[in-house]
N, C-alpha and C. Protein backbone atom coordinates (compact mmCIF):
# COMPACT_ATOMS: atom_id res chain seq x y z
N UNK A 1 27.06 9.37 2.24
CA UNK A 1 28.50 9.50 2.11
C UNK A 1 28.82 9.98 0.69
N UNK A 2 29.61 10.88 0.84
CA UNK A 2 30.10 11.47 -0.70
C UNK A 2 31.19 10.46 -1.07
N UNK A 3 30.96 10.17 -2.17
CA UNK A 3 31.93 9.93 -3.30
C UNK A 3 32.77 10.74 -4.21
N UNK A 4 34.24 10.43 -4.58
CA UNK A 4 34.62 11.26 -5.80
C UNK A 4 33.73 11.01 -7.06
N UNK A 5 33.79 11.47 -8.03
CA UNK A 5 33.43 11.52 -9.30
C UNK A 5 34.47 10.04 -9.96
N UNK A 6 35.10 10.36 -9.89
CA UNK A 6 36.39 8.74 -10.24
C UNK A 6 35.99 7.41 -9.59
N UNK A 7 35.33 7.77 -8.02
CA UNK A 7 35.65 6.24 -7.42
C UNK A 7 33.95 5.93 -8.17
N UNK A 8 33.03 7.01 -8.05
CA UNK A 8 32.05 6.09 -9.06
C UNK A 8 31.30 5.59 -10.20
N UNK A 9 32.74 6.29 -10.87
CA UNK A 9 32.87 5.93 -12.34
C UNK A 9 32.96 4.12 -12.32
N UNK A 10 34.77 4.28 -11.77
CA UNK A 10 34.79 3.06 -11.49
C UNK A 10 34.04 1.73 -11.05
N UNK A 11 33.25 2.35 -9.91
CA UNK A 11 32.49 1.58 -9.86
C UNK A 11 31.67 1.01 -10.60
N UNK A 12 30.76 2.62 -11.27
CA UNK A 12 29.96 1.78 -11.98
C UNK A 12 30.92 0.71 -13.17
N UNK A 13 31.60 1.46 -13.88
CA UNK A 13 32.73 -0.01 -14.45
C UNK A 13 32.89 -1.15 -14.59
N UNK A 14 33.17 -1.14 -13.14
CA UNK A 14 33.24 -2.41 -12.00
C UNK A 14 31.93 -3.58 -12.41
N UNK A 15 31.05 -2.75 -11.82
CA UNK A 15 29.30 -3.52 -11.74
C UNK A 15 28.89 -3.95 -13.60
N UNK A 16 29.46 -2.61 -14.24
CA UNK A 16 29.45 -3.50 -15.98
C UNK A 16 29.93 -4.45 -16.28
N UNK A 17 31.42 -4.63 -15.67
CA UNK A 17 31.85 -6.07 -16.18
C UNK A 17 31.48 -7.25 -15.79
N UNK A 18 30.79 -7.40 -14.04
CA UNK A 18 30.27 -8.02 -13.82
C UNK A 18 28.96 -8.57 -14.48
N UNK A 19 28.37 -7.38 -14.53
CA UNK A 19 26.80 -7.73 -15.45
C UNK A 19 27.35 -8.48 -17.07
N UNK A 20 28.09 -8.61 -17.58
CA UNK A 20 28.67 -8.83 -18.73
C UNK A 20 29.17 -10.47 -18.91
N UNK A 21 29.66 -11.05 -17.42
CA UNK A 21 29.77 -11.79 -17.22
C UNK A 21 28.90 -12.91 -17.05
N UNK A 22 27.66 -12.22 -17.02
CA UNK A 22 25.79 -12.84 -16.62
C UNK A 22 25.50 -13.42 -17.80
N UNK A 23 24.96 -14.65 -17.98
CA UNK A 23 24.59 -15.11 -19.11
C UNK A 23 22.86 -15.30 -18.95
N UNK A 24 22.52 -14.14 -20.02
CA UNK A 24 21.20 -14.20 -20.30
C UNK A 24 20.18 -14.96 -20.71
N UNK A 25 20.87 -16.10 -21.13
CA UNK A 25 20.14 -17.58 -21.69
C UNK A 25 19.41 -17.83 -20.36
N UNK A 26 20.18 -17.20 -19.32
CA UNK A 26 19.55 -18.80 -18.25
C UNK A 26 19.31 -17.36 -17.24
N UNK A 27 18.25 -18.10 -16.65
CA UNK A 27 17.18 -17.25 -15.77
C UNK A 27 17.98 -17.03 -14.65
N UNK A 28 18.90 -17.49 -13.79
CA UNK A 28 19.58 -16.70 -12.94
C UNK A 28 20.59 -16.20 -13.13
N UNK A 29 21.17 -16.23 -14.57
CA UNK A 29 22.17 -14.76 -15.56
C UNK A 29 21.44 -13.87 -15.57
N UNK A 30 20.44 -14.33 -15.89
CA UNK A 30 18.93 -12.52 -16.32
C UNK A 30 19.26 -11.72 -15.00
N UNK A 31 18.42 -12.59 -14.21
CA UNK A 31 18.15 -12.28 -12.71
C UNK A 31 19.48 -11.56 -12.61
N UNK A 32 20.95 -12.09 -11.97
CA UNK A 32 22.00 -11.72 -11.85
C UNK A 32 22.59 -10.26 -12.78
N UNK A 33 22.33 -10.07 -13.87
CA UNK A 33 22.93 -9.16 -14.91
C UNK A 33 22.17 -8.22 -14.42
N UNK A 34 20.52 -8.45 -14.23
CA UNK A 34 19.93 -7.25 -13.90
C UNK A 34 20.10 -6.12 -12.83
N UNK A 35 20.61 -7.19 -11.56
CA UNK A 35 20.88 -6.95 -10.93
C UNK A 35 22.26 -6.25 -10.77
N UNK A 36 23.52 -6.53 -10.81
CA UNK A 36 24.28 -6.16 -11.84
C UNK A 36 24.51 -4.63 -12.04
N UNK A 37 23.51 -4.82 -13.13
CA UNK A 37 23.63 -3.48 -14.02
C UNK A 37 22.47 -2.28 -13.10
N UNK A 38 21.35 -2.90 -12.36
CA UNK A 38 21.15 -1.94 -11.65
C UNK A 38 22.12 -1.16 -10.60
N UNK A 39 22.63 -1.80 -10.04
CA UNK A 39 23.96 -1.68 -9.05
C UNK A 39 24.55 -0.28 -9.57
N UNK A 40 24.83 -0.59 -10.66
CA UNK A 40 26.09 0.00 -11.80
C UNK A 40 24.77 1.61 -12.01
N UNK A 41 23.14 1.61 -12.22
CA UNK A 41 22.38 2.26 -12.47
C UNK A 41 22.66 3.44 -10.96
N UNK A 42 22.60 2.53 -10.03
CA UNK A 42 22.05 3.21 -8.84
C UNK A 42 23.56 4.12 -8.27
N UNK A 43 24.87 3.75 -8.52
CA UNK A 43 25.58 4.35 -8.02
C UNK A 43 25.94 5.55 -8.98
N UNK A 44 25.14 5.66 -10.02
CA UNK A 44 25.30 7.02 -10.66
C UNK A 44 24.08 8.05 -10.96
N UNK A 45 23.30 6.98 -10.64
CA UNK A 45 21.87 8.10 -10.16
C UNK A 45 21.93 8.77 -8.90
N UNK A 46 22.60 8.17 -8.02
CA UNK A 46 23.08 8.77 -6.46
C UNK A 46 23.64 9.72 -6.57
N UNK A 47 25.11 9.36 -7.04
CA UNK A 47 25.74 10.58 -7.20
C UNK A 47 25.25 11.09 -8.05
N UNK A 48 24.75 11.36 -9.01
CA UNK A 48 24.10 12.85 -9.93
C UNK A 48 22.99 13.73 -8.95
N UNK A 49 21.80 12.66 -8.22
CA UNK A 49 21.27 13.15 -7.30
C UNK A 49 21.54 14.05 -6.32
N UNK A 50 22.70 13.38 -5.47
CA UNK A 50 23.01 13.72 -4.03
C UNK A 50 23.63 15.42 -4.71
N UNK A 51 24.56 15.25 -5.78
CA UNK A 51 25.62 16.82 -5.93
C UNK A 51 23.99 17.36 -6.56
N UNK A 52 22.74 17.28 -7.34
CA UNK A 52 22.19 18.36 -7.42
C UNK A 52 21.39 18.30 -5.92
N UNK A 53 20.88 17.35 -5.09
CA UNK A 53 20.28 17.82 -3.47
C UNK A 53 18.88 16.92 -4.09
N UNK A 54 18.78 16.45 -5.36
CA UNK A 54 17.54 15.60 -5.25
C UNK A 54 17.45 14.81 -4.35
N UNK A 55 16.38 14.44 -4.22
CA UNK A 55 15.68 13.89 -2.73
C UNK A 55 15.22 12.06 -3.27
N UNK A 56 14.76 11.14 -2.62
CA UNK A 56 14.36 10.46 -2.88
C UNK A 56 14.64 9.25 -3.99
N UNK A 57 14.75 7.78 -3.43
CA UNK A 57 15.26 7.20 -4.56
C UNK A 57 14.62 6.65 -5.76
N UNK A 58 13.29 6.84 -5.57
CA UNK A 58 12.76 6.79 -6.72
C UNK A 58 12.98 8.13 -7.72
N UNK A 59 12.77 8.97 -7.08
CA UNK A 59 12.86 10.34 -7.82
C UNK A 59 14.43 10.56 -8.29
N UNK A 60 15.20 10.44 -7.56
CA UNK A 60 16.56 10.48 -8.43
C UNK A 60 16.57 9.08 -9.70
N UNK A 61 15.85 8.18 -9.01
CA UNK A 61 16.20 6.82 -10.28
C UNK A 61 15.91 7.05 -11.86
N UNK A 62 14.26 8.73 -12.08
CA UNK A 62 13.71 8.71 -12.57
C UNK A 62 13.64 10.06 -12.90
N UNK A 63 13.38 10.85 -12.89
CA UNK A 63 12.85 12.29 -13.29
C UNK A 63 14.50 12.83 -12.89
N UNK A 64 14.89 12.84 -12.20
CA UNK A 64 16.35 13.19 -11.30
C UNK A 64 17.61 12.88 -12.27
N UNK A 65 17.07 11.47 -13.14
CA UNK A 65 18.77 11.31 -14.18
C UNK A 65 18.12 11.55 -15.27
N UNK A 66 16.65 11.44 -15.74
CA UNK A 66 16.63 11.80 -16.68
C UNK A 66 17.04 13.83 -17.08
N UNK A 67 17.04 14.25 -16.37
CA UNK A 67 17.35 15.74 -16.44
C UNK A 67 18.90 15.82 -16.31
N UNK A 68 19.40 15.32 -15.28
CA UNK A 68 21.42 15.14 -15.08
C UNK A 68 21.73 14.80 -16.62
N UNK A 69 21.22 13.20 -17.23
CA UNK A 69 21.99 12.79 -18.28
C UNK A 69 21.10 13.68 -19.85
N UNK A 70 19.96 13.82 -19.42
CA UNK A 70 19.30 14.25 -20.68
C UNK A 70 17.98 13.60 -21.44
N UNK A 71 16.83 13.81 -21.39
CA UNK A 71 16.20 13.35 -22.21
C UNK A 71 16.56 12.68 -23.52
N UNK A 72 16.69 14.01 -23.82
CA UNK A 72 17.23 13.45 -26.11
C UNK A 72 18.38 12.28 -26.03
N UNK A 73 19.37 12.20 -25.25
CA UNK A 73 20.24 11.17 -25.11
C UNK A 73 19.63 9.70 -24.59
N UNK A 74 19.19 9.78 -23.67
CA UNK A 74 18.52 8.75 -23.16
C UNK A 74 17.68 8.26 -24.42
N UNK A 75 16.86 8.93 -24.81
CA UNK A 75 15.91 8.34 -26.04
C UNK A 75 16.47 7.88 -26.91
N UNK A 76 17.49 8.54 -27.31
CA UNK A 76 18.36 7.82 -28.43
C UNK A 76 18.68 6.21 -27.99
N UNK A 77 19.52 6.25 -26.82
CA UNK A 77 20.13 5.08 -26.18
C UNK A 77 19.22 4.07 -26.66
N UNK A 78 17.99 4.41 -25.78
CA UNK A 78 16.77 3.36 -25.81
C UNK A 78 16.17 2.65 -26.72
N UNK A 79 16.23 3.70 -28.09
CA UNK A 79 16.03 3.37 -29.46
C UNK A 79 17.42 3.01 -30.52
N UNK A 80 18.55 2.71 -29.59
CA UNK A 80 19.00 1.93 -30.71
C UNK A 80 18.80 0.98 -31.45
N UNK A 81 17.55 0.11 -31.04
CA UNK A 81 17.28 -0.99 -31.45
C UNK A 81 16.07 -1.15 -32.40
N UNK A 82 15.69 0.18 -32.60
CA UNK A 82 14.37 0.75 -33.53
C UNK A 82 13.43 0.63 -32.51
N UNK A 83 13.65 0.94 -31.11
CA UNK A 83 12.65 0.37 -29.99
C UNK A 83 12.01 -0.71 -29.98
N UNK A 84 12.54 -2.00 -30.43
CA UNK A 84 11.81 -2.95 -30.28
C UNK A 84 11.71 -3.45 -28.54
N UNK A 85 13.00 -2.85 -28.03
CA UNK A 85 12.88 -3.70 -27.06
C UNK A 85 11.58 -2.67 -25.78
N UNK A 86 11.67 -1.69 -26.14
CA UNK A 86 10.44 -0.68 -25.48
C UNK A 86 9.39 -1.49 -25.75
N UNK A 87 9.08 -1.51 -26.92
CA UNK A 87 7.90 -2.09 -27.84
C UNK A 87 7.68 -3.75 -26.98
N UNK A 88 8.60 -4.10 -26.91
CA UNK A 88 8.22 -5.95 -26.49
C UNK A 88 8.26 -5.41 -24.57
N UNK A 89 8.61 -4.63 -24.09
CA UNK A 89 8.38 -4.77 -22.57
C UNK A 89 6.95 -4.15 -22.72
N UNK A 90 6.65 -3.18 -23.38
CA UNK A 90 5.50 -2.68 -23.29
C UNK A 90 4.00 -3.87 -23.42
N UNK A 91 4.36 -4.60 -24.44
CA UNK A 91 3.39 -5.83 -24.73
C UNK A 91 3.32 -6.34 -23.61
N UNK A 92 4.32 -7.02 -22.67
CA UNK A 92 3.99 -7.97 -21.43
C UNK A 92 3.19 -7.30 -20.72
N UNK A 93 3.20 -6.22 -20.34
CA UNK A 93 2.67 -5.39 -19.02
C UNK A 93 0.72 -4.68 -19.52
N UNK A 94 0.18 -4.98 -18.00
CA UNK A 94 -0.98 -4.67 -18.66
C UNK A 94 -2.07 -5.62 -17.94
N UNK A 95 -3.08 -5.36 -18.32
CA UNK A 95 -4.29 -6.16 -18.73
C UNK A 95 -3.95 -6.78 -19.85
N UNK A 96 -4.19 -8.04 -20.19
CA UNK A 96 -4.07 -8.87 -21.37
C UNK A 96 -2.49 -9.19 -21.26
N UNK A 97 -1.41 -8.63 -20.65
CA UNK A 97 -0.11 -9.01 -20.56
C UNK A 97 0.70 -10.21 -19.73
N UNK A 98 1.53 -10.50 -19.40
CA UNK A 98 1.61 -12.01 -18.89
C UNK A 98 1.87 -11.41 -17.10
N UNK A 99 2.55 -9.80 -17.07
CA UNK A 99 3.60 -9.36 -16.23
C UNK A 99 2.78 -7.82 -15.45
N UNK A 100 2.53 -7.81 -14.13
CA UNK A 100 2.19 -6.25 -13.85
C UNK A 100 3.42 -6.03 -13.54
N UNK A 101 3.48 -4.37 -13.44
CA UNK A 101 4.57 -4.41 -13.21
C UNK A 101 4.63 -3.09 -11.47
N UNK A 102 3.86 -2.20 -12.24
CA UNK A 102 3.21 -1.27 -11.04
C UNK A 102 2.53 -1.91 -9.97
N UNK A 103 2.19 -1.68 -8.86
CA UNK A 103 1.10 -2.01 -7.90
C UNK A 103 1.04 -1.24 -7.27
N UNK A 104 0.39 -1.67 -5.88
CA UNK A 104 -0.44 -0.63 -5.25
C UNK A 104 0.11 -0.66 -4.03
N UNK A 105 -0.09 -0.09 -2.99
CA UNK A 105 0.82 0.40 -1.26
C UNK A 105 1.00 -1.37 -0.79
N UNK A 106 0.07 -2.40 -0.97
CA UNK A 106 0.11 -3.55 -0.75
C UNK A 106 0.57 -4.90 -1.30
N UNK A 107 1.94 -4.58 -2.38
CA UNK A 107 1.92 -5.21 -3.51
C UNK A 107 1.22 -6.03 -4.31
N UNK A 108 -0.05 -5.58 -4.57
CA UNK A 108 -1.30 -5.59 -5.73
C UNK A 108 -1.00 -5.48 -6.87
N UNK A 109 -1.28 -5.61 -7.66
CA UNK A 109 -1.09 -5.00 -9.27
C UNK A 109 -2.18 -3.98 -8.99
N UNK A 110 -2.12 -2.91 -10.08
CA UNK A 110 -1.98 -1.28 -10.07
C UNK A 110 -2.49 -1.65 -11.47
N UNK A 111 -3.82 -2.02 -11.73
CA UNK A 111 -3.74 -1.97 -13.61
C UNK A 111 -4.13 -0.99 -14.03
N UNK A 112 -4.69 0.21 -13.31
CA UNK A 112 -4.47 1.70 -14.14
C UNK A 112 -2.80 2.00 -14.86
N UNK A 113 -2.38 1.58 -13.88
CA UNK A 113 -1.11 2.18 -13.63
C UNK A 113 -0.63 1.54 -14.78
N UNK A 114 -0.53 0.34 -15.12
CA UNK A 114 0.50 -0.89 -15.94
C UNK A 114 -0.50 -0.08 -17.41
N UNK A 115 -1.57 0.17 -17.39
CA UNK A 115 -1.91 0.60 -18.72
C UNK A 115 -1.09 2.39 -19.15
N UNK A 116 -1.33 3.41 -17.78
CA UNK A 116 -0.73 4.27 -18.20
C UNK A 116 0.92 4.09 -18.58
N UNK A 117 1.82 3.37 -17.77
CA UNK A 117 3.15 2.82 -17.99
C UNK A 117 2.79 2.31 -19.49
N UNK A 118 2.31 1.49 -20.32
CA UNK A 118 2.00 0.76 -21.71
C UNK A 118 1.83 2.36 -22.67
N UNK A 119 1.27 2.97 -22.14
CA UNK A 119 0.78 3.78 -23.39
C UNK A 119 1.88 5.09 -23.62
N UNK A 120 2.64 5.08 -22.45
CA UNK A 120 3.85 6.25 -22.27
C UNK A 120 4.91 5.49 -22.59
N UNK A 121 5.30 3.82 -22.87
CA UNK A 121 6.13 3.82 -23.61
C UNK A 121 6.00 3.66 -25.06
N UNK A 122 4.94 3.34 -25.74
CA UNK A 122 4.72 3.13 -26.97
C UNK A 122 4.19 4.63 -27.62
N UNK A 123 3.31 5.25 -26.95
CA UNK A 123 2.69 6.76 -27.79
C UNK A 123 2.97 7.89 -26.67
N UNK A 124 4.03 7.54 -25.77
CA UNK A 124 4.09 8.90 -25.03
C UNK A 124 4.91 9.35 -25.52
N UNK A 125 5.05 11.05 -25.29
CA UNK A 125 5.88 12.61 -25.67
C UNK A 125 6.98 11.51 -25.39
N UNK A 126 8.26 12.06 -25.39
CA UNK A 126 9.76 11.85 -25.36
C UNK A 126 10.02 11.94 -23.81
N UNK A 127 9.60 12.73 -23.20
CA UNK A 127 10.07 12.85 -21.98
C UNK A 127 8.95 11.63 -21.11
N UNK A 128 7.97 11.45 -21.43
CA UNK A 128 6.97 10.17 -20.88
C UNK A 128 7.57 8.60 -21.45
N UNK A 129 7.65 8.88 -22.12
CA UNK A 129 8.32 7.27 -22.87
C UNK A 129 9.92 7.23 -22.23
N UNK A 130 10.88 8.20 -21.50
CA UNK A 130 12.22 7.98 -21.12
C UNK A 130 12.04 7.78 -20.03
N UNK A 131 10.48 8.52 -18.90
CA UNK A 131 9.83 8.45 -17.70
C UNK A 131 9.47 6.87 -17.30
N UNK A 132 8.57 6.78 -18.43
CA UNK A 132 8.30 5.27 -18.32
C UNK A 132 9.24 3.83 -18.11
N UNK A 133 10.51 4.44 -18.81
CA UNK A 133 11.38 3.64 -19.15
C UNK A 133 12.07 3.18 -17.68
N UNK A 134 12.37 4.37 -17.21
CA UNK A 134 12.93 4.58 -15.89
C UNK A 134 12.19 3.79 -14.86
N UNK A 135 10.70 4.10 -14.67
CA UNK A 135 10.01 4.02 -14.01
C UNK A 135 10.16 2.13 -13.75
N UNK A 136 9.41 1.89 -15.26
CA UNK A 136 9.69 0.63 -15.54
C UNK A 136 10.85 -0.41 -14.64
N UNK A 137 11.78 -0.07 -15.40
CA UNK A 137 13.32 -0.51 -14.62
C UNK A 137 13.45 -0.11 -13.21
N UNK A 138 13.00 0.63 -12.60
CA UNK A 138 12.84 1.44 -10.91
C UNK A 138 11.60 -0.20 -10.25
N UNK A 139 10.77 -0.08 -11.26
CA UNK A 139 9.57 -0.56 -10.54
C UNK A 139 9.91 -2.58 -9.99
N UNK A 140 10.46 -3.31 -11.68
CA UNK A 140 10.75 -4.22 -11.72
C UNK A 140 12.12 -4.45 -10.38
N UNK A 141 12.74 -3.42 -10.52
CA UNK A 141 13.84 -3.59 -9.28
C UNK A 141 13.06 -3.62 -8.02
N UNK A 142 12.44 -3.19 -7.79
CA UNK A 142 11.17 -3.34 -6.53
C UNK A 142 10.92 -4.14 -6.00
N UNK A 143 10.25 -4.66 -7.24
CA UNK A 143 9.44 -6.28 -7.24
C UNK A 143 10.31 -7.41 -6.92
N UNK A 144 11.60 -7.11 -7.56
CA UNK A 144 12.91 -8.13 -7.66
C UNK A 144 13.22 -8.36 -5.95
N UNK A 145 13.38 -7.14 -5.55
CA UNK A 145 14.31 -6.87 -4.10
C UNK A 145 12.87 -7.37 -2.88
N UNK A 146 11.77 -6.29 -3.01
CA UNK A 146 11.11 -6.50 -2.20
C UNK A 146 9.60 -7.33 -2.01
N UNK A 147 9.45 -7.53 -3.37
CA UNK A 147 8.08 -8.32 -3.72
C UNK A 147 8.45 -10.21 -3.33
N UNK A 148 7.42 -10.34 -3.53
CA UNK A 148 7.08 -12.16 -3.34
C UNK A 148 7.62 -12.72 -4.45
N UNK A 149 8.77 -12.86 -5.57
CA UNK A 149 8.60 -13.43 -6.46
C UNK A 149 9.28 -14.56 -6.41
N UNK A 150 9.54 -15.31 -7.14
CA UNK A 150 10.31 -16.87 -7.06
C UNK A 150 10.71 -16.37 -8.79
N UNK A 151 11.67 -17.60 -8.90
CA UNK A 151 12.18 -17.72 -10.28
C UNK A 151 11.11 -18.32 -11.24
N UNK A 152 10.95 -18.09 -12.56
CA UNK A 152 9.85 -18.41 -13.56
C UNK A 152 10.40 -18.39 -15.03
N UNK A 153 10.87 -19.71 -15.48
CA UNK A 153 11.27 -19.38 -16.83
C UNK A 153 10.79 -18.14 -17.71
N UNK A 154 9.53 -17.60 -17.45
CA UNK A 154 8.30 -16.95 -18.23
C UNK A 154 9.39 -15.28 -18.17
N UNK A 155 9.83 -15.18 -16.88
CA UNK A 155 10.55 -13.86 -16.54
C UNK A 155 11.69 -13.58 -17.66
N UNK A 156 12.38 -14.61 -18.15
CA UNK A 156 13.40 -14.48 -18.93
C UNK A 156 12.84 -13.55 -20.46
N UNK A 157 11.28 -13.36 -20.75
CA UNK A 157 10.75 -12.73 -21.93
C UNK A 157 10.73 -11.05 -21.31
N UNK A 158 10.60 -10.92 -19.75
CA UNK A 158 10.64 -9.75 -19.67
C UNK A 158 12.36 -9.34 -19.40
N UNK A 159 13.04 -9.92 -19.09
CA UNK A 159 14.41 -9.65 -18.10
C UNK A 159 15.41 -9.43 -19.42
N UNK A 160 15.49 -9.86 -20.75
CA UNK A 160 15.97 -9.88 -21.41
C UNK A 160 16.31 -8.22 -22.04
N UNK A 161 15.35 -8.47 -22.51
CA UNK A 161 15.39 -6.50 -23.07
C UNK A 161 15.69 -6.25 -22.55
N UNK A 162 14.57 -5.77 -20.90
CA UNK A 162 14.83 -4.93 -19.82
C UNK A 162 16.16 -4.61 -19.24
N UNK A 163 17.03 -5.90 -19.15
CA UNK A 163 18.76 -5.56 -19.21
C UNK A 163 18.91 -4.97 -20.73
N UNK A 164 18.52 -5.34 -21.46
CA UNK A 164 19.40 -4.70 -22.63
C UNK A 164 19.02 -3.02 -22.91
N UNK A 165 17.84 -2.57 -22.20
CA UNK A 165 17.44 -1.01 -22.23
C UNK A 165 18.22 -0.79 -21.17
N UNK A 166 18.39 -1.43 -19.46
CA UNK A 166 19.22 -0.95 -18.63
C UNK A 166 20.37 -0.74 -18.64
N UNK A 167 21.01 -1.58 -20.00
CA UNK A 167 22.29 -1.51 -19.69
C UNK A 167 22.35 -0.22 -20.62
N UNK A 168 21.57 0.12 -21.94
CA UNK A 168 21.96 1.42 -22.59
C UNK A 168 21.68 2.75 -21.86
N UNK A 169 20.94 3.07 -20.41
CA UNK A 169 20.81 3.70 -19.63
C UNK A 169 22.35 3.97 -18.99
N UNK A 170 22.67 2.95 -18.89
CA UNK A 170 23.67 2.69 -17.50
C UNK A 170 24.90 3.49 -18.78
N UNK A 171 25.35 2.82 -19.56
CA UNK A 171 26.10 3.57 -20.82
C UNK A 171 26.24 5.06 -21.14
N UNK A 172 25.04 5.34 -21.26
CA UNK A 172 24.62 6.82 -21.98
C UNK A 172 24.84 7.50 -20.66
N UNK A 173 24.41 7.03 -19.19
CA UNK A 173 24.61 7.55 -18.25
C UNK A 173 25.87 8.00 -18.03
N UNK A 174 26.69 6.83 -18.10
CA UNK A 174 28.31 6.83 -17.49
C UNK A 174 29.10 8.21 -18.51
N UNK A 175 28.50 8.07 -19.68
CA UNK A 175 29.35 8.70 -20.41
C UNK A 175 28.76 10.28 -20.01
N UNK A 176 27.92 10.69 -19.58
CA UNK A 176 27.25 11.60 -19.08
C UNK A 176 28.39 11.92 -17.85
N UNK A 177 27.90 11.15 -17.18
CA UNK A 177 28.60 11.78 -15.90
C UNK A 177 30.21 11.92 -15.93
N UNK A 178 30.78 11.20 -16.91
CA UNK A 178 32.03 11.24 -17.11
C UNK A 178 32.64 12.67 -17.69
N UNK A 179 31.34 13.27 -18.50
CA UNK A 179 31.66 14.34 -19.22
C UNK A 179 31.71 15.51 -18.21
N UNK A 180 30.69 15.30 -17.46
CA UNK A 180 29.69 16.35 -16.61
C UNK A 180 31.30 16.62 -15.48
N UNK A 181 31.71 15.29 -15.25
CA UNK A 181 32.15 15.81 -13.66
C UNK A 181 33.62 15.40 -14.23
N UNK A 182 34.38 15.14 -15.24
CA UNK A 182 35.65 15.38 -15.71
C UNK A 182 36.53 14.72 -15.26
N UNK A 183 36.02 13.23 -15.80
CA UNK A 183 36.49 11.83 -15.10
C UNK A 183 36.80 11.47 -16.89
N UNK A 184 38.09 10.99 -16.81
CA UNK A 184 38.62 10.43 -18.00
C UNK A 184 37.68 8.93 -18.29
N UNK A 185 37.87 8.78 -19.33
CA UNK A 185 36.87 7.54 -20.26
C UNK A 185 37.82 6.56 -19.80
């Protein structure tokens, strides 16, 4: 179903103030905000998707907005924080990390995968480290919606940043699409 450019501005809007309302101290604010702000992620990766004919929701979540909103913007977003918060999701994930985050057709952990994800956000090109980023946030929404997980105080070390990079996605995005498709601020 098509949307105007306005009704999913708003929306996403909408899904910010809610996520805003989430208190991150406590593990079902994390949980909740993330959720939230993906909401707010997904109804403007859609629409950027659907008007260029990208296919697929991983692929619009990921390669699909990073090209709509921009590499160099996105990177900036991500690094407002001197990338620490890249830097501390990157530490959990892995071999030796507390968190996989990739897996495999059977929800397995994927530890090729969680090492190539580690090394594309800390020493990958610009466009691999904004890939990763995406990917990252695409993957954990996965796990959230469709994986086995239960609540774990331990999650609140990954969920923290990870909203705070999603929400500068969701930001840099809005203002993107606001520009792009000529929807007042």
């Amino acid at each position: 179903m098509w949307t105007t450019p306005e009704y999913t501005a708003d929306f996403c809007k909408r899904w910010l103030c809610k996520a805003h309302r989430c208190d991150l101290s406590d593990l079902g604010g994390a949980f909740d905000r993330f959720v939230s702000l993906f909401i707010a992620f997904n109804g403007l990766f859609s629409h950027f998707g659907l008007r260029s004919r990208c296919r697929g929701d991983r692929r619009q979540a990921t390669s699909c907005f990073r090209t709509a909103v921009g590499e160099a913007a996105l990177l900036a977003a991500l690094r407002e924080d001197g990338g620490k918060d890249m830097q501390a999701l990157a530490a959990l994930i892995g071999v030796g990390g507390d968190f996989f985050v990739c897996t495999d057709g059977h929800h397995q952990p994927d530890d090729e995968a969680d090492e190539r994800l580690k090394a594309h956000l800390t020493e990958g090109s610009p466009t691999q480290q904004v890939d990763a980023m995406l990917n990252y946030i695409y993957s954990v929404r996965c796990n959230m919606f469709h994986g086995h997980k239960a609540f774990v105080d331990s999650q609140l070390r990954m969920l923290r940043p990870l909203c705070r990079c999603l929400e500068r996605v969701v930001l840099v995005g809005l203002q993107r699409f606001e520009s792009v498709f000529g929807v007042a601020g």
